[in-house]
Protein backbone atom coordinates (compact mmCIF):
# COMPACT_ATOMS: atom_id res chain seq x y z
CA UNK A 1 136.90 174.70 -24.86
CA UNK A 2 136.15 172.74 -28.09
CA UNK A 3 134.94 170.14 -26.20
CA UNK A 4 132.23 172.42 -23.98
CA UNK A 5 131.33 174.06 -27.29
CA UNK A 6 130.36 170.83 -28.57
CA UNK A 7 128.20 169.94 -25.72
CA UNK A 8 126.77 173.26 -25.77
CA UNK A 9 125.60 172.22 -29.18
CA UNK A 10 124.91 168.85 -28.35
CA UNK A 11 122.57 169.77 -25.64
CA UNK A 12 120.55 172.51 -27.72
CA UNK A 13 120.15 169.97 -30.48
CA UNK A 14 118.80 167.00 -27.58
CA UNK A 15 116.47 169.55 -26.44
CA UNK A 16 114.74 170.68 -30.22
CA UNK A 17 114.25 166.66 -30.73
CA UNK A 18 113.17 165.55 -27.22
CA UNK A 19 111.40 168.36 -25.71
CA UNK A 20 109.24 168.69 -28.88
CA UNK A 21 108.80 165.08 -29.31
CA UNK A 22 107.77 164.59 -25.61
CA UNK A 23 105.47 167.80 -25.55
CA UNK A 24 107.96 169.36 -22.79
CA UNK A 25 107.01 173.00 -22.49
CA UNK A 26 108.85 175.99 -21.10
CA UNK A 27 112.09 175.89 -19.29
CA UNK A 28 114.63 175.72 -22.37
CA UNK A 29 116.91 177.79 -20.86
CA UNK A 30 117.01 175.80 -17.48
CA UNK A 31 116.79 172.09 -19.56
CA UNK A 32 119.87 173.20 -21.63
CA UNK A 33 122.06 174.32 -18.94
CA UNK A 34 121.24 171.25 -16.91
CA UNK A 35 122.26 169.17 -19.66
CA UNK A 36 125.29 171.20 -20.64
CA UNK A 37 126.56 171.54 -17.05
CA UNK A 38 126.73 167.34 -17.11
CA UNK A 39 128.17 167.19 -19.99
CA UNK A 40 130.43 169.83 -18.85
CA UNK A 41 131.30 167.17 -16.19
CA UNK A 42 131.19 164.48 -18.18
CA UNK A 43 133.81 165.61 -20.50
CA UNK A 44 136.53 166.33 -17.39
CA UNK A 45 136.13 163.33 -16.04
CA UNK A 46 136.91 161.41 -18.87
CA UNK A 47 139.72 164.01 -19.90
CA UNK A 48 141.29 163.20 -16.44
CA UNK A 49 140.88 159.34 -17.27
CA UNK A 50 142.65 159.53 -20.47
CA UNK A 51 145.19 161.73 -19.12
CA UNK A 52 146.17 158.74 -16.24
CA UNK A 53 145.82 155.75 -18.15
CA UNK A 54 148.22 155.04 -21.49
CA UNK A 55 146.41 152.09 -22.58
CA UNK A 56 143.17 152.14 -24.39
CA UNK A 57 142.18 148.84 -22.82
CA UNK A 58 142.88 150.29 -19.43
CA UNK A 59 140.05 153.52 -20.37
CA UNK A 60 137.53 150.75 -21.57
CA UNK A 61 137.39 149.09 -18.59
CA UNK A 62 137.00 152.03 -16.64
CA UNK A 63 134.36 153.73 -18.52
CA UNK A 64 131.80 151.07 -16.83
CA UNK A 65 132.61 151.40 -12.96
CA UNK A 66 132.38 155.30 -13.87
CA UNK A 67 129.13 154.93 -15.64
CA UNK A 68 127.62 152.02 -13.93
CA UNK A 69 127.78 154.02 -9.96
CA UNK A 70 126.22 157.63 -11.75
CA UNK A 71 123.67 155.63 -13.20
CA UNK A 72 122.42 153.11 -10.14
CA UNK A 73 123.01 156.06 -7.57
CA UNK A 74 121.42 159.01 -9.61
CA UNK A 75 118.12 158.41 -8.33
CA UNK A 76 115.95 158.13 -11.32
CA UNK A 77 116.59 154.02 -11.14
CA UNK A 78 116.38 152.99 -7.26
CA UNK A 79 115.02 154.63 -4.18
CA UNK A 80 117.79 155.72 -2.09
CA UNK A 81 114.69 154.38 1.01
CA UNK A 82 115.42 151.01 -0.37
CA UNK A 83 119.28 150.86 0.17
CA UNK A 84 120.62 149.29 2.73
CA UNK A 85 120.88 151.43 6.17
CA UNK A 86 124.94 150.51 6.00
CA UNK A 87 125.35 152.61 2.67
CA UNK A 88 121.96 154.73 2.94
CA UNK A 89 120.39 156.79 5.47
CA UNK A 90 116.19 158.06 6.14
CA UNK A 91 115.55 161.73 5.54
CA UNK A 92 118.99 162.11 4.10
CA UNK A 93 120.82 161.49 0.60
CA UNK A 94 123.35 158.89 1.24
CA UNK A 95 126.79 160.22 1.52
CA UNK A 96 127.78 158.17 -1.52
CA UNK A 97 125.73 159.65 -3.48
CA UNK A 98 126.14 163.16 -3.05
CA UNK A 99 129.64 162.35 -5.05
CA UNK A 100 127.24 161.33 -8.30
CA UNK A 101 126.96 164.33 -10.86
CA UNK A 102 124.22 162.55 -11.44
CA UNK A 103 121.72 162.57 -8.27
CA UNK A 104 122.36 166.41 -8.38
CA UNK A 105 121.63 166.99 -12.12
CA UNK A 106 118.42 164.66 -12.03
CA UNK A 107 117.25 166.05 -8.72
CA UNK A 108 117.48 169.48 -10.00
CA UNK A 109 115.96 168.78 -13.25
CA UNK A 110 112.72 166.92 -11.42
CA UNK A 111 112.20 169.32 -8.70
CA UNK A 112 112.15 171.83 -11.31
CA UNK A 113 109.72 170.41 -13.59
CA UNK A 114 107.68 169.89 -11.18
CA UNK A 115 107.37 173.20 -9.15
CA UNK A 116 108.74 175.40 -11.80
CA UNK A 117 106.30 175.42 -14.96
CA UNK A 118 104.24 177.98 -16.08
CA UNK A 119 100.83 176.09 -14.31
CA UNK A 120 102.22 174.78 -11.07
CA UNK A 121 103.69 177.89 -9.65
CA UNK A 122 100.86 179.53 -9.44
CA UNK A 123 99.47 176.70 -6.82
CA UNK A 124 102.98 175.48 -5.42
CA UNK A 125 102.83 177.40 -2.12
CA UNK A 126 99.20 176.51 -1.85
CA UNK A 127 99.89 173.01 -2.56
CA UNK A 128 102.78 172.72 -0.15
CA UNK A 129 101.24 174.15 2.93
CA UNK A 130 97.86 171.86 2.35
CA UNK A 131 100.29 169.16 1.68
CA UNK A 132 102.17 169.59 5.55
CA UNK A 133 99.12 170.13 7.73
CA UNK A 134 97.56 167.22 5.85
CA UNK A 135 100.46 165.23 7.11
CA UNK A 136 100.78 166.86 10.79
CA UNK A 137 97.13 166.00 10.88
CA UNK A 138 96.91 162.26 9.58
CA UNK A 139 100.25 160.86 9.74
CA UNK A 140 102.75 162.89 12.73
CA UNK A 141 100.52 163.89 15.23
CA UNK A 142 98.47 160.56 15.71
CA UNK A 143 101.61 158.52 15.16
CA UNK A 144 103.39 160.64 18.53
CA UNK A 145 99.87 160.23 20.21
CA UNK A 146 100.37 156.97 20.35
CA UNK A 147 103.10 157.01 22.06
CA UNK A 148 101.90 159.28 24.71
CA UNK A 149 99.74 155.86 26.22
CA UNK A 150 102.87 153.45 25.74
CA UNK A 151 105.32 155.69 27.76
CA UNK A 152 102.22 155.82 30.86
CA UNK A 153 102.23 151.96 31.07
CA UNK A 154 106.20 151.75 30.88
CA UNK A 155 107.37 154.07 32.96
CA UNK A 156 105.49 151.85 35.64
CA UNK A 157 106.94 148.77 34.70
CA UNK A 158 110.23 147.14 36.95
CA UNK A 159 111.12 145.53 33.47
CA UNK A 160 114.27 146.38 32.13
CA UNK A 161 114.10 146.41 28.51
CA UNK A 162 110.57 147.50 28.77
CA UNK A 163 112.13 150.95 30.58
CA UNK A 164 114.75 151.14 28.25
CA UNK A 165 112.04 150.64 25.20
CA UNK A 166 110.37 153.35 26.83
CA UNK A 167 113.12 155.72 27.07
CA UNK A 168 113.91 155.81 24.02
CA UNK A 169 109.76 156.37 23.31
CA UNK A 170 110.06 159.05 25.59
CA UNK A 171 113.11 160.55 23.63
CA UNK A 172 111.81 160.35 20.58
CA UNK A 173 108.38 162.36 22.19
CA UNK A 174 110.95 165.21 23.55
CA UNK A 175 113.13 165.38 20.09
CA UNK A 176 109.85 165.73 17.92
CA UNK A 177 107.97 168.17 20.41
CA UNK A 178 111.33 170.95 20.34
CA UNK A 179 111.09 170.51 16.39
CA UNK A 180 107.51 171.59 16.31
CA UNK A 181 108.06 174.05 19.05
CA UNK A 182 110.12 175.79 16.84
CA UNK A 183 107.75 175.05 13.67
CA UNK A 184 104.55 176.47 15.48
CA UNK A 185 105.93 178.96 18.41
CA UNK A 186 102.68 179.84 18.62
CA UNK A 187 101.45 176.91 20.08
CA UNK A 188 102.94 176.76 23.75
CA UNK A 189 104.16 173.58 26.00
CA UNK A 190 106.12 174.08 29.43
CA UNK A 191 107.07 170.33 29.83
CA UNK A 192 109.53 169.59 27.62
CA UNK A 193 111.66 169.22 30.31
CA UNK A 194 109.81 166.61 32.12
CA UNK A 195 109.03 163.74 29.27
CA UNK A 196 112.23 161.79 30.55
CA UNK A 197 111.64 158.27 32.60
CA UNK A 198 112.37 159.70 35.74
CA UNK A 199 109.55 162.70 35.16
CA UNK A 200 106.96 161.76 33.30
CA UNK A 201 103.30 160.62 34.60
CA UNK A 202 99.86 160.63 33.96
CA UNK A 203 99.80 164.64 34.20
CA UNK A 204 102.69 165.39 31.87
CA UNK A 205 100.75 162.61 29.64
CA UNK A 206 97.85 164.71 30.16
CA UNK A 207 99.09 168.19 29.32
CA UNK A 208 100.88 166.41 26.04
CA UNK A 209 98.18 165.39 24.47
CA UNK A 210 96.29 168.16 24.97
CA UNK A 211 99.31 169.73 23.39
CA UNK A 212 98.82 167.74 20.59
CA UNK A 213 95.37 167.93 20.06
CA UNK A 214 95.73 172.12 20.32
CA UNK A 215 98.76 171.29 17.31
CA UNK A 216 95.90 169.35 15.48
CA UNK A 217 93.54 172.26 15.37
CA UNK A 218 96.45 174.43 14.26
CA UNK A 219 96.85 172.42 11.00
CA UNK A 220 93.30 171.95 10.80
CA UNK A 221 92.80 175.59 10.15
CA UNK A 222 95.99 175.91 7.96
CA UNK A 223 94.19 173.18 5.78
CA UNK A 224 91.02 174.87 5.59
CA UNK A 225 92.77 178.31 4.61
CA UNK A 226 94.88 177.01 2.34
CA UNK A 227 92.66 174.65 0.63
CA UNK A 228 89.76 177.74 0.34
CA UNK A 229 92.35 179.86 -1.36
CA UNK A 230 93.28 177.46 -3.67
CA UNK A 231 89.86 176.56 -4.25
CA UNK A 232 89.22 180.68 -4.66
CA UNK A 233 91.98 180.99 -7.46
CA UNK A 234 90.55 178.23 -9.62
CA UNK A 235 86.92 179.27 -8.89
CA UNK A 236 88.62 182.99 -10.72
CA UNK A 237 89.97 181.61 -13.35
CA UNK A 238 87.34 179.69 -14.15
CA UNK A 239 84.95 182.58 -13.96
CA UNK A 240 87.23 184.98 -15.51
CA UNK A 241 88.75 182.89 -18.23
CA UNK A 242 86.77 180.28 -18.72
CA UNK A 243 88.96 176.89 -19.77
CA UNK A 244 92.32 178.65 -19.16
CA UNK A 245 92.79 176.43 -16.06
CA UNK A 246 92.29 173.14 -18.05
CA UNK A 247 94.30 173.94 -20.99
CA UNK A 248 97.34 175.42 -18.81
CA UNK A 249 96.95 171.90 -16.53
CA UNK A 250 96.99 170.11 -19.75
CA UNK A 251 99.56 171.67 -21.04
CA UNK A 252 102.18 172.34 -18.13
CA UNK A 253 100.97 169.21 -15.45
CA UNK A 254 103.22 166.37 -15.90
CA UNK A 255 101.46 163.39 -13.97
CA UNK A 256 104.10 160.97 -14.10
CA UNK A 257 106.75 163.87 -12.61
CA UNK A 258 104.10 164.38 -9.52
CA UNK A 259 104.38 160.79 -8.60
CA UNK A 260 107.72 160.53 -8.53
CA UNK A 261 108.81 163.85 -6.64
CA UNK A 262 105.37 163.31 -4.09
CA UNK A 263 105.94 159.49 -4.30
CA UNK A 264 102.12 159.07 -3.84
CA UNK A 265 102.31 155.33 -3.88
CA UNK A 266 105.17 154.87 -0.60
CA UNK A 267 103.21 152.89 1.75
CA UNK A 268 104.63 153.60 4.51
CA UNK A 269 104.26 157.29 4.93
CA UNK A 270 105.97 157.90 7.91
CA UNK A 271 109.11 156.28 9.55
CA UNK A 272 110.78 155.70 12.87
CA UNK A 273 114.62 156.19 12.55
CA UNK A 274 116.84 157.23 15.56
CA UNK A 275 114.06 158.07 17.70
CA UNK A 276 113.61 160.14 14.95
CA UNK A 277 110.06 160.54 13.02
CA UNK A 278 111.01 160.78 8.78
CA UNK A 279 108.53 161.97 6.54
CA UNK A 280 108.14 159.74 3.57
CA UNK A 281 105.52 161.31 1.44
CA UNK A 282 105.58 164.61 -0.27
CA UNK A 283 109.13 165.57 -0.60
CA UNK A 284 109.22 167.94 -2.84
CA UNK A 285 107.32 169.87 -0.29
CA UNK A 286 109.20 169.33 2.58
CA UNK A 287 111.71 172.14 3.95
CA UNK A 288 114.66 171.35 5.13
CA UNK A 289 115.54 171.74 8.64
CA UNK A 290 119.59 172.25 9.09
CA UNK A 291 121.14 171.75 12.56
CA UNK A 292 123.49 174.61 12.03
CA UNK A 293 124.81 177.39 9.39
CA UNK A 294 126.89 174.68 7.71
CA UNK A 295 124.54 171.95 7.10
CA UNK A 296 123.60 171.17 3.07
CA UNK A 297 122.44 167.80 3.45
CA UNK A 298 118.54 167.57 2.57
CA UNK A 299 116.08 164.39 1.55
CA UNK A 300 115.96 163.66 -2.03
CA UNK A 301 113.38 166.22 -3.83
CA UNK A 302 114.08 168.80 -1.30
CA UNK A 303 112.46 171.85 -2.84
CA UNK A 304 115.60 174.19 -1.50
CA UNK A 305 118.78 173.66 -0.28
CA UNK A 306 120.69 175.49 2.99
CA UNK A 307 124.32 176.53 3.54
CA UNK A 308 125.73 179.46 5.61
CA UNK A 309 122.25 180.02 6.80
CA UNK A 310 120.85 180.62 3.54
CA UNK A 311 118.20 178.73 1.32
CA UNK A 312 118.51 178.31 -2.23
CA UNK A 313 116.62 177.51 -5.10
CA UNK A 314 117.62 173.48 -5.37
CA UNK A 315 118.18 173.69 -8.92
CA UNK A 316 120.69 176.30 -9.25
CA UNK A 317 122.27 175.13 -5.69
CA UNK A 318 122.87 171.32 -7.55
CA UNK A 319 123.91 173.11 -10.66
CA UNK A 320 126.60 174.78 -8.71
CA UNK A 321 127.30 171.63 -7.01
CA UNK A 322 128.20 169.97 -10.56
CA UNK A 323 129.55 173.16 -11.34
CA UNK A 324 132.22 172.68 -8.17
CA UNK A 325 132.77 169.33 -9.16
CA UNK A 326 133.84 170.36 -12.99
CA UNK A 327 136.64 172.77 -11.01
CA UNK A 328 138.04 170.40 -8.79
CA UNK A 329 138.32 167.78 -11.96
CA UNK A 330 139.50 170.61 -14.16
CA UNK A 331 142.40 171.52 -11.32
CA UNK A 332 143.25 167.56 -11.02
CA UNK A 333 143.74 167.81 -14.73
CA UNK A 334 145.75 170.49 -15.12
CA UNK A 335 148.16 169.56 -12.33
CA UNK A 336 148.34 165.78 -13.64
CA UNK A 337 147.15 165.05 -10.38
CA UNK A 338 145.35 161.80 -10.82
CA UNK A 339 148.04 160.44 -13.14
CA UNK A 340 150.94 161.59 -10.25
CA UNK A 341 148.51 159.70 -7.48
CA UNK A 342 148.68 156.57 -9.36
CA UNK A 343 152.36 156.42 -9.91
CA UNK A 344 152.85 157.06 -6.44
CA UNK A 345 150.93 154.18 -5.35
CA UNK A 346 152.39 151.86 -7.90
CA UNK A 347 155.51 152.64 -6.38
């Protein structure tokens, strides 16, 4: 308790200094939990290292492999897209680290900047459908199209690994088309069953990409609706209260957040994995998409998070995360648990 009321006052007094110093505005409340709830952490974890170890030497080598993984697996200092595929994963978190405090407090913190101030969620929702039928438009649907003229030639061929190259083209056509089947019900296709090697020919190929192209007109008109009311509400404010826009922008818009949670300079925008297409750009508007009721695993800068088959705000949801992982320490404190597990294995 003396140690959380420290941190309590620790974190108000971090906040005063660097908020005001770096011009952050709004959010207090939200900043100074985040940083409380690590330090929260912070303080368990090294209250269940002293408890284990008797020597001091012992804790000062430890503090390092502690701090070193939280830091290099956080996020803020490498791209989990960078790691290798044997420890990361595309359009995921890597499983090692969703066990960094860390990733989830800094995640949290960014996606909430971002999204969350007084000038950006007004546009957010604006922003985020112009942002995905942009992509659909530029990036998915011309990338599948291309397929559509591979999987014509291959399914002709006698070669072997050109067949199996083009079943797994042909897989990777059927996986995305069910996905955006149940994105855009609205647009219909009846041959889902019929893009495997065996079935597919020149008049599947035919009805698919007119499939696509009736997809591209979709998000064409999503664009133009979104992007006109976005347009509308600045035109209003502008009219209405002349130079509130600017000054709230000015105030609120952090640029150097934006490129980080959109990462507007990833070159490659959009990814083969799995016969799988990721999404590389924009993540902070892309939903999640969960395979069942249980799945919590998102991409980094997810802007919600799913369990039990409901979505949650992905700040609180990682502050209850850290918030878990404070318990569990707290319980292998109390019990002497990690000081019992390493006196077992010495023995």
């Amino acid at each position: 308790l003396i140690m959380f009321a420290i941190s309590a006052i620790q974190s108000i007094l971090f906040l005063l200094v660097a908020n005001l110093m770096l011009d952050i505005r709004g959010l207090w409340v939200e900043y100074w939990f985040a940083l409380f709830t690590i330090a929260s952490f912070s303080n368990i974890l090294g209250l269940n290292i002293s408890s284990a170890f008797n020597s001091a030497v012992t804790i000062y080598i430890m503090i390092p492999l502690l701090m070193i993984p939280q830091m290099a697996l956080g996020g803020a200092m490498f791209s989990f897209d960078k790691l290798n595929r044997a420890i990361g994963s595309a359009g995921r978190v890597p499983i090692v680290a969703e066990f960094m405090a860390t990733r989830w407090a800094y995640e949290g913190l960014m996606g909430l900047q971002f999204k969350d101030n007084k000038f950006e969620k007004q546009f957010y929702e604006l922003e985020k459908e112009i942002s995905i039928a942009d992509f659909k438009q530029v990036y998915y649907i011309p990338e599948l199209m291309e397929y559509i003229d591979i999987c014509v030639e291959g399914v002709k061929s006698n070669n072997d690994s050109i067949r199996e190259n083009t079943r797994n083209d042909l897989e990777l056509l059927r996986n995305e088309i069910i996905k955006e089947l149940k994105r855009t019900p609205e647009i219909k296709f009846g041959f889902v069953n019929m893009i495997t090697i065996d079935s597919f020919n020149n008049f599947v190929a035919y009805n698919t990409t007119d499939y696509f192209e009736n997809l591209k007109k979709y998000y064409g008109i999503k664009f133009e609706n979104a992007n006109t009311r976005k347009e509308k509400t600045i035109d209003y404010y502008n009219e209405h209260a002349p130079g509130v826009y600017e000054k709230l922008r000015s105030a609120y818009h952090n640029e150097a957040v934006q490129e980080i949670v959109k990462k507007i300079y990833e070159k490659k925008k959009i990814i083969r994995y799995k016969n799988r297409l990721i999404q590389q750009v924009d993540p902070i508007y892309e939903e999640p998409e969960p395979s069942n009721m249980l799945e919590s695993r998102t991409h980094f800068y997810a802007p919600h998070k799913h369990l039990f088959g409901i979505f949650f705000d992905t700040f609180w949801f990682n502050m209850l995360i850290i918030w878990t992982m404070t318990i569990v320490l707290y319980a292998t404190l109390y019990y002497d648990l990690l000081k019992k597990s390493l006196n077992l294995f010495g023995k």
